[in-house]
Protein backbone atom coordinates (compact mmCIF):
# COMPACT_ATOMS: atom_id res chain seq x y z
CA UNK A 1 -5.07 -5.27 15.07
CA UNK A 2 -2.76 -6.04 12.63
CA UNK A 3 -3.09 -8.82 10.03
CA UNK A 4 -1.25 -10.57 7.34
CA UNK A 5 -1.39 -13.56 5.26
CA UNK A 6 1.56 -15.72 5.07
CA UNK A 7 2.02 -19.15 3.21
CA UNK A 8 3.25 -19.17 -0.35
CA UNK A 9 1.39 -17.82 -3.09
CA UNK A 10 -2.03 -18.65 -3.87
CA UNK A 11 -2.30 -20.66 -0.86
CA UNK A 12 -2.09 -17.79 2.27
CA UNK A 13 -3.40 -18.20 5.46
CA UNK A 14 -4.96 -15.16 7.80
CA UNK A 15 -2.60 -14.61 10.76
CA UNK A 16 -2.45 -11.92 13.46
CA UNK A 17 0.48 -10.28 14.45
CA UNK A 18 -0.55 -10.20 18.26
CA UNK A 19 0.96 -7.08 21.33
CA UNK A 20 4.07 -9.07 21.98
CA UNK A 21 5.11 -9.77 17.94
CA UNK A 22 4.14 -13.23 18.30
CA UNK A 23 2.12 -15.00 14.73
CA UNK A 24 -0.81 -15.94 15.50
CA UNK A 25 -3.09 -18.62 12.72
CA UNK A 26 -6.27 -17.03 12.47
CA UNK A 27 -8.06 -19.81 10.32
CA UNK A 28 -9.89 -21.19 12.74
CA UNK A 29 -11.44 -18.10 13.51
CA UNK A 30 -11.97 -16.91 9.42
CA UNK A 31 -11.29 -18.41 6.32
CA UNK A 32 -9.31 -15.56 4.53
CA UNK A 33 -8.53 -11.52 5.19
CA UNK A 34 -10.76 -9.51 2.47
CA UNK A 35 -13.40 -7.43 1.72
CA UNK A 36 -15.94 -9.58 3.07
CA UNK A 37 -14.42 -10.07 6.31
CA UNK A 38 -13.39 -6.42 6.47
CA UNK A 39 -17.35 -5.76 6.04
CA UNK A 40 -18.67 -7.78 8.71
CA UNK A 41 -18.44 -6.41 12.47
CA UNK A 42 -19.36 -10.12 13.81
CA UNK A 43 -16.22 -11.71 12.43
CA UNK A 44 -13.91 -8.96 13.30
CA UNK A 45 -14.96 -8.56 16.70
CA UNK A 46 -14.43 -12.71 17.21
CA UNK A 47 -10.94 -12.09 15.63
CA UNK A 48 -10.54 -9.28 18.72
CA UNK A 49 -12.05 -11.80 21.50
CA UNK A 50 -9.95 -14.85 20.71
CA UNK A 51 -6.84 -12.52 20.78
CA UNK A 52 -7.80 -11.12 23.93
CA UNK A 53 -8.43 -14.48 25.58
CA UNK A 54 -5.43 -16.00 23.80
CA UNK A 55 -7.03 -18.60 21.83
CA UNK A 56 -5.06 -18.61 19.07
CA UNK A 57 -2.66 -20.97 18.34
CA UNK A 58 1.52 -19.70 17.45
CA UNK A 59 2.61 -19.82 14.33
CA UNK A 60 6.37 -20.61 12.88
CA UNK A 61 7.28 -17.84 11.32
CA UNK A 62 10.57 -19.25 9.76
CA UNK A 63 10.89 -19.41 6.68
CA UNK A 64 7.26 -18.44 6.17
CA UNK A 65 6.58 -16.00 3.04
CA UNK A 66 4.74 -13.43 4.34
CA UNK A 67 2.00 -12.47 1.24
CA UNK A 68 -0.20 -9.38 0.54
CA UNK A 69 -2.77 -8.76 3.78
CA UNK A 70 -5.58 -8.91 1.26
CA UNK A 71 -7.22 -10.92 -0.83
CA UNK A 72 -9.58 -10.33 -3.80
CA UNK A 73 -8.90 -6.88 -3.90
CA UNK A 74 -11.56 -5.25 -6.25
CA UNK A 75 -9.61 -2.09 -7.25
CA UNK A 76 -6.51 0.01 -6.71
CA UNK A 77 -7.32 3.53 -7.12
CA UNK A 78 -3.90 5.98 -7.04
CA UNK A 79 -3.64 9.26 -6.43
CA UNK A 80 -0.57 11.06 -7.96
CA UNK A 81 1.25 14.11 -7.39
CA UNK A 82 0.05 14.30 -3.72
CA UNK A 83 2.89 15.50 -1.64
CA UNK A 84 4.09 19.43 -1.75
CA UNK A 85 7.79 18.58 -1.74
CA UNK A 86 7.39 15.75 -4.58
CA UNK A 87 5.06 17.87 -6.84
CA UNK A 88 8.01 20.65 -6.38
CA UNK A 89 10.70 17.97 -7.23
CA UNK A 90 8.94 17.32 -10.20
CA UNK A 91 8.29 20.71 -12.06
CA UNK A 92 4.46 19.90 -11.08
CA UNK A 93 1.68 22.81 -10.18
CA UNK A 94 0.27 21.33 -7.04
CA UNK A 95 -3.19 19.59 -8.83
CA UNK A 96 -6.26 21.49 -7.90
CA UNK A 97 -8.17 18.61 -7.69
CA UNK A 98 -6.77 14.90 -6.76
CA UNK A 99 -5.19 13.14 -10.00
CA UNK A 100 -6.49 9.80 -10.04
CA UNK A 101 -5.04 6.79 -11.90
CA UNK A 102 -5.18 3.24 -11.34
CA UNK A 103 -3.59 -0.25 -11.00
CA UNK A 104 -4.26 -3.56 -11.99
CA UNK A 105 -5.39 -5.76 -8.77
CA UNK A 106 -2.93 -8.56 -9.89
CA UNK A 107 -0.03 -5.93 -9.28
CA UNK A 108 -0.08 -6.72 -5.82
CA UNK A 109 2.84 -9.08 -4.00
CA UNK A 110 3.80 -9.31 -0.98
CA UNK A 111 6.28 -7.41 0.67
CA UNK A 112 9.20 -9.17 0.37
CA UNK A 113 8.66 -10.70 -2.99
CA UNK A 114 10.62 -9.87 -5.73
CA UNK A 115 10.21 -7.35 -8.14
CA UNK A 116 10.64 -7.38 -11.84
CA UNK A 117 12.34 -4.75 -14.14
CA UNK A 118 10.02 -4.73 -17.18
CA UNK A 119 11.93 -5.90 -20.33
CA UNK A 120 12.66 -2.71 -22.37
CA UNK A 121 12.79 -0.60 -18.96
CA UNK A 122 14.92 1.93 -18.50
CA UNK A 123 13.53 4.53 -16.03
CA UNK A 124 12.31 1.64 -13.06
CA UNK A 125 11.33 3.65 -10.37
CA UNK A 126 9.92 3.88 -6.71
CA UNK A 127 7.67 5.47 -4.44
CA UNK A 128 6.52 4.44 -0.84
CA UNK A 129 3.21 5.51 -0.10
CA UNK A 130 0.13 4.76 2.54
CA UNK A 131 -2.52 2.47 1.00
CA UNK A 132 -6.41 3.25 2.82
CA UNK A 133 -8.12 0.09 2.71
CA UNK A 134 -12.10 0.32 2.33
CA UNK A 135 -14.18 -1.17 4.76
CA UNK A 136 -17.89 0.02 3.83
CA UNK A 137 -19.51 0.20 0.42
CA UNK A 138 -18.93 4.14 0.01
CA UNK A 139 -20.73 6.55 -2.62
CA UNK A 140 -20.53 10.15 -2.56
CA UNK A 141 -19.42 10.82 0.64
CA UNK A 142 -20.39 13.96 2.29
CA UNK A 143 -18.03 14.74 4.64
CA UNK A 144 -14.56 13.88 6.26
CA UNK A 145 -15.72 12.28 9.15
CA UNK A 146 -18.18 10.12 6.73
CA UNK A 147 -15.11 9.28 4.52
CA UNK A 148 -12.92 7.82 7.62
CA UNK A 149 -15.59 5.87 9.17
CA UNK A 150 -15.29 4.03 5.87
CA UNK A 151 -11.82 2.88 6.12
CA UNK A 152 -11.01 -0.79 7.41
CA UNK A 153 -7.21 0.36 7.72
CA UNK A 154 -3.98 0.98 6.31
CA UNK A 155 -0.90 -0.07 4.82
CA UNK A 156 2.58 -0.14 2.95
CA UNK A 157 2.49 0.43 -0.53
CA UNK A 158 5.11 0.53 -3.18
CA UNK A 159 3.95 2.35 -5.88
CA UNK A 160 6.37 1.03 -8.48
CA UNK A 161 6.28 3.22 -11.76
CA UNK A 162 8.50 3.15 -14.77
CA UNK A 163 8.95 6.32 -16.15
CA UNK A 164 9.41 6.11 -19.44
CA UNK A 165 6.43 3.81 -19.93
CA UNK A 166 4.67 6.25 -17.69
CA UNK A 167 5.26 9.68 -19.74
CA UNK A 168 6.98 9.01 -22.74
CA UNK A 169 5.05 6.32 -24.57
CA UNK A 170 1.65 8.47 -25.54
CA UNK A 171 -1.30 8.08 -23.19
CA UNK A 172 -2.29 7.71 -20.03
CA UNK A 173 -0.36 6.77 -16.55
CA UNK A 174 -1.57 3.55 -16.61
CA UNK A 175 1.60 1.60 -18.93
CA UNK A 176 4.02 3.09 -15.93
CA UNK A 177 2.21 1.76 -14.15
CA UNK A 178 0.56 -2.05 -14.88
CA UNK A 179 3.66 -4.37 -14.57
CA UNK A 180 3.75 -7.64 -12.96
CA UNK A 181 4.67 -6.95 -9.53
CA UNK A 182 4.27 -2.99 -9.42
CA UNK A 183 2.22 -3.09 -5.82
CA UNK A 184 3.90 -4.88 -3.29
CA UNK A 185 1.51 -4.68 -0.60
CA UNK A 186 2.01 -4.92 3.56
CA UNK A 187 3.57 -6.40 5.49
CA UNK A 188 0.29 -5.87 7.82
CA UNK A 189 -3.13 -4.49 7.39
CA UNK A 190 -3.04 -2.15 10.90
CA UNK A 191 -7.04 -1.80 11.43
CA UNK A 192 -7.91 1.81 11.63
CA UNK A 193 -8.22 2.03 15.60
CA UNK A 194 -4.94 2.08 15.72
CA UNK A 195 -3.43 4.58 13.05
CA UNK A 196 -5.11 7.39 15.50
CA UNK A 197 -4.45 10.24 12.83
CA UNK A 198 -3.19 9.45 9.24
CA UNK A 199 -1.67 12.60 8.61
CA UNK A 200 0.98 11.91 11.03
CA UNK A 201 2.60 9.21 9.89
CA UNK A 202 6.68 9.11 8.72
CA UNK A 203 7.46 7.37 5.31
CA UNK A 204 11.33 5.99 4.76
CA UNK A 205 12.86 4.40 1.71
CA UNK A 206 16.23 3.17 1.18
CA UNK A 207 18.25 1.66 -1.95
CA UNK A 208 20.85 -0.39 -1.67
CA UNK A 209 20.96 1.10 1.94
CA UNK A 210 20.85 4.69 1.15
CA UNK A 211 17.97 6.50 2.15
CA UNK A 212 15.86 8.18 -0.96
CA UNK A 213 12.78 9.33 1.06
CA UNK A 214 11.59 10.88 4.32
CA UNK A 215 8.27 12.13 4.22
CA UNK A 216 5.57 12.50 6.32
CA UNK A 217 1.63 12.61 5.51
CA UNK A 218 1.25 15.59 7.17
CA UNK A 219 2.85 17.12 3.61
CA UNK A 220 0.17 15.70 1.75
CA UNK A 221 -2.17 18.13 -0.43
CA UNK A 222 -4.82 16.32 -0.01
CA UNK A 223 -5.24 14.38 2.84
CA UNK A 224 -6.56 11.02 3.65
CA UNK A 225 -10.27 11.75 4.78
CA UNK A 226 -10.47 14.10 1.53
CA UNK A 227 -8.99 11.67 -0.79
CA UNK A 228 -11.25 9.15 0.41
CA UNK A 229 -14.45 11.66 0.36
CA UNK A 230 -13.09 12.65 -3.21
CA UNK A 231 -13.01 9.85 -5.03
CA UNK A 232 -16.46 8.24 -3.83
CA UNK A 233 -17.80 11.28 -6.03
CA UNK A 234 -16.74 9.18 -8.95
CA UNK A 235 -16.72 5.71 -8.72
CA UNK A 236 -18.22 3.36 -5.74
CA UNK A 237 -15.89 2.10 -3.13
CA UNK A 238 -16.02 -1.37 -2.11
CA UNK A 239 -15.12 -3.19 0.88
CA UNK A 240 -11.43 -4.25 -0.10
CA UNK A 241 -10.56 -1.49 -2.60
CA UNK A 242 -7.60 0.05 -1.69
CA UNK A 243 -6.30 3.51 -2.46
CA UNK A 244 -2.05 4.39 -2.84
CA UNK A 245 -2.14 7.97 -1.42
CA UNK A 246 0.75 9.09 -2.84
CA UNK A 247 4.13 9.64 -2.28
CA UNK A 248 6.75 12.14 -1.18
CA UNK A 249 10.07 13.91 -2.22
CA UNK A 250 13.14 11.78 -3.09
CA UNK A 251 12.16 10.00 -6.50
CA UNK A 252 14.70 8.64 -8.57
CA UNK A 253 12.80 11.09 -11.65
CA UNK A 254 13.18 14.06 -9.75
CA UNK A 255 16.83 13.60 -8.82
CA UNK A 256 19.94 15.07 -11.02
CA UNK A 257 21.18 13.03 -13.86
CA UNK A 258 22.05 10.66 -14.26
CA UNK A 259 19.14 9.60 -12.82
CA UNK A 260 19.55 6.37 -10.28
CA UNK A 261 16.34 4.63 -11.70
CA UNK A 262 16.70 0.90 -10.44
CA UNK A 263 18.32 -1.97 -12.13
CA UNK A 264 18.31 -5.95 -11.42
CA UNK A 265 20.10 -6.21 -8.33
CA UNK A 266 19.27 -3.64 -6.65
CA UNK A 267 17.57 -3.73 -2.90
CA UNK A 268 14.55 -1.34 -2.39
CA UNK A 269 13.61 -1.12 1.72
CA UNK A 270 10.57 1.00 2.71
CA UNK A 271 8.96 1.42 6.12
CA UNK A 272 6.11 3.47 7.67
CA UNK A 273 5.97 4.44 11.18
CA UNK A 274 3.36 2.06 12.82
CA UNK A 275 2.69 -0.02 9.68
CA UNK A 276 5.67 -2.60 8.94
CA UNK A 277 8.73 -2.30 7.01
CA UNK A 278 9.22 -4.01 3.17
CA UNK A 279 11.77 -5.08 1.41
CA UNK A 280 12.54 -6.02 -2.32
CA UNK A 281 14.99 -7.01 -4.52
CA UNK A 282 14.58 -5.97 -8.46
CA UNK A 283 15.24 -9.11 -10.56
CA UNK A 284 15.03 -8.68 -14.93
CA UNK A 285 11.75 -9.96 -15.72
């Protein structure tokens, strides 16, 4: 399945993207898409029945904002330096071990909202990547089949980052990192019957209409069902959390100077293969 929330901000509704492209209002059937929903079997499978039977009403999709596919996310767990080609383009030993980092929950937009160039910025960058969404409660997870029976599904992520912030200001990742509207978030949430095998899924992003990445997941040192398995060694993962995987080759940081980072104006497009396409434009904040 794949489903969104659309209606402005604050005020979404769950919808369903149904076989033929066609909106469908799902709040008859639940009240919003989250954690809680993602959790309980019940109320997914009478989201999959009314489908089937075509019992849910069409939405209008014009001019309707189309916001993050989940609500009350509990945590966004990151995992950096995770693709061969864009630890290479970096000057980065390939991590031994998954670097983990995190973002703010109230980072996520939707993907076609704007997105703000932090006052002071200077090195504004991006990064498409696959976000896992959680669909169990998982703790120390024993093996890779374990870790992808946990997932609810997956999505588009834009891992916004600003550089400078990121590396050059003392610290940890996390002031790169934190800015209002770093994580826009979907267009769907594609439940995880139909992503058959994350590690073969394309990546694409453009700016201003030039393409800057084109990756695939199958690059990725560690991959999904480890990353997953990984990081429930640490912390607990909740039904909701989501985890940015990383993302490939084709940063603005690892290109020649001068360095393209992104400026107010700009247009940032992103798509993976199976998951929706996004589509920003940077405004000053």
């Amino acid at each position: 399945m794949k489903l969104l929330r659309v209606g402005t901000a604050g005020t979404e509704r769950p919808a369903l993207l149904d076989a033929e492209g066609v909106l469908r209002d799902l709040s008859g059937v639940v009240s919003d898409i989250d954690g809680a929903l993602l959790a309980d079997d019940a109320a997914l499978g009478r989201i999959r029945s009314a489908a089937e039977a075509g019992e849910l009403p069409v939405l209008d999709d014009a001019g309707l904002r189309v916001g993050p596919p989940l609500a009350r996310i509990g945590k966004v767990v990151c995992i950096g330096l995770n693709y061969h080609d864009h630890a290479t383009e970096t000057g980065a030993e390939p991590p031994a071990e998954p670097v983990i980092f995190f973002k703010a929950a109230d980072t996520v937009v939707g993907p076609y909202d704007t997105v703000l160039v932090p006052r002071k910025s200077e090195k504004t960058d991006w990064e498409v990547e696959l976000a896992v969404v959680i669909g169990r409660t998982a703790r120390y997870l024993g093996s890779h089949e374990e870790a992808l029976a946990h997932v609810a599904g997956y999505a588009v992520a834009h891992d916004v980052s600003e550089r400078a912030f990121q590396i050059e200001r003392g610290g940890t990742w996390d002031k790169g990192k934190n800015c209002e509207t770093f994580n826009p978030l979907g267009p769907w949430l594609v439940t995880a019957d139909e992503v058959p095998d994350p590690q073969q899924l394309s990546l694409k992003l453009w700016v201003n209409g030039e393409l800057k990445q084109d990756g695939n997941t199958s690059d990725q040192i560690f991959p999904v069902a480890e990353v997953v398995r990984y990081v429930s060694q640490f912390m607990t993962l909740y039904p909701g959390d989501v985890i940015n995987t990383g993302t490939p080759a084709g940063v603005a940081m690892g290109q020649p100077e001068p360095k393209p980072f992104l400026r107010a104006g700009d247009v940032v497009e992103l798509e993976i293969g199976g998951l929706g396409r996004q589509r920003q434009e940077l405004k000053d904040a």
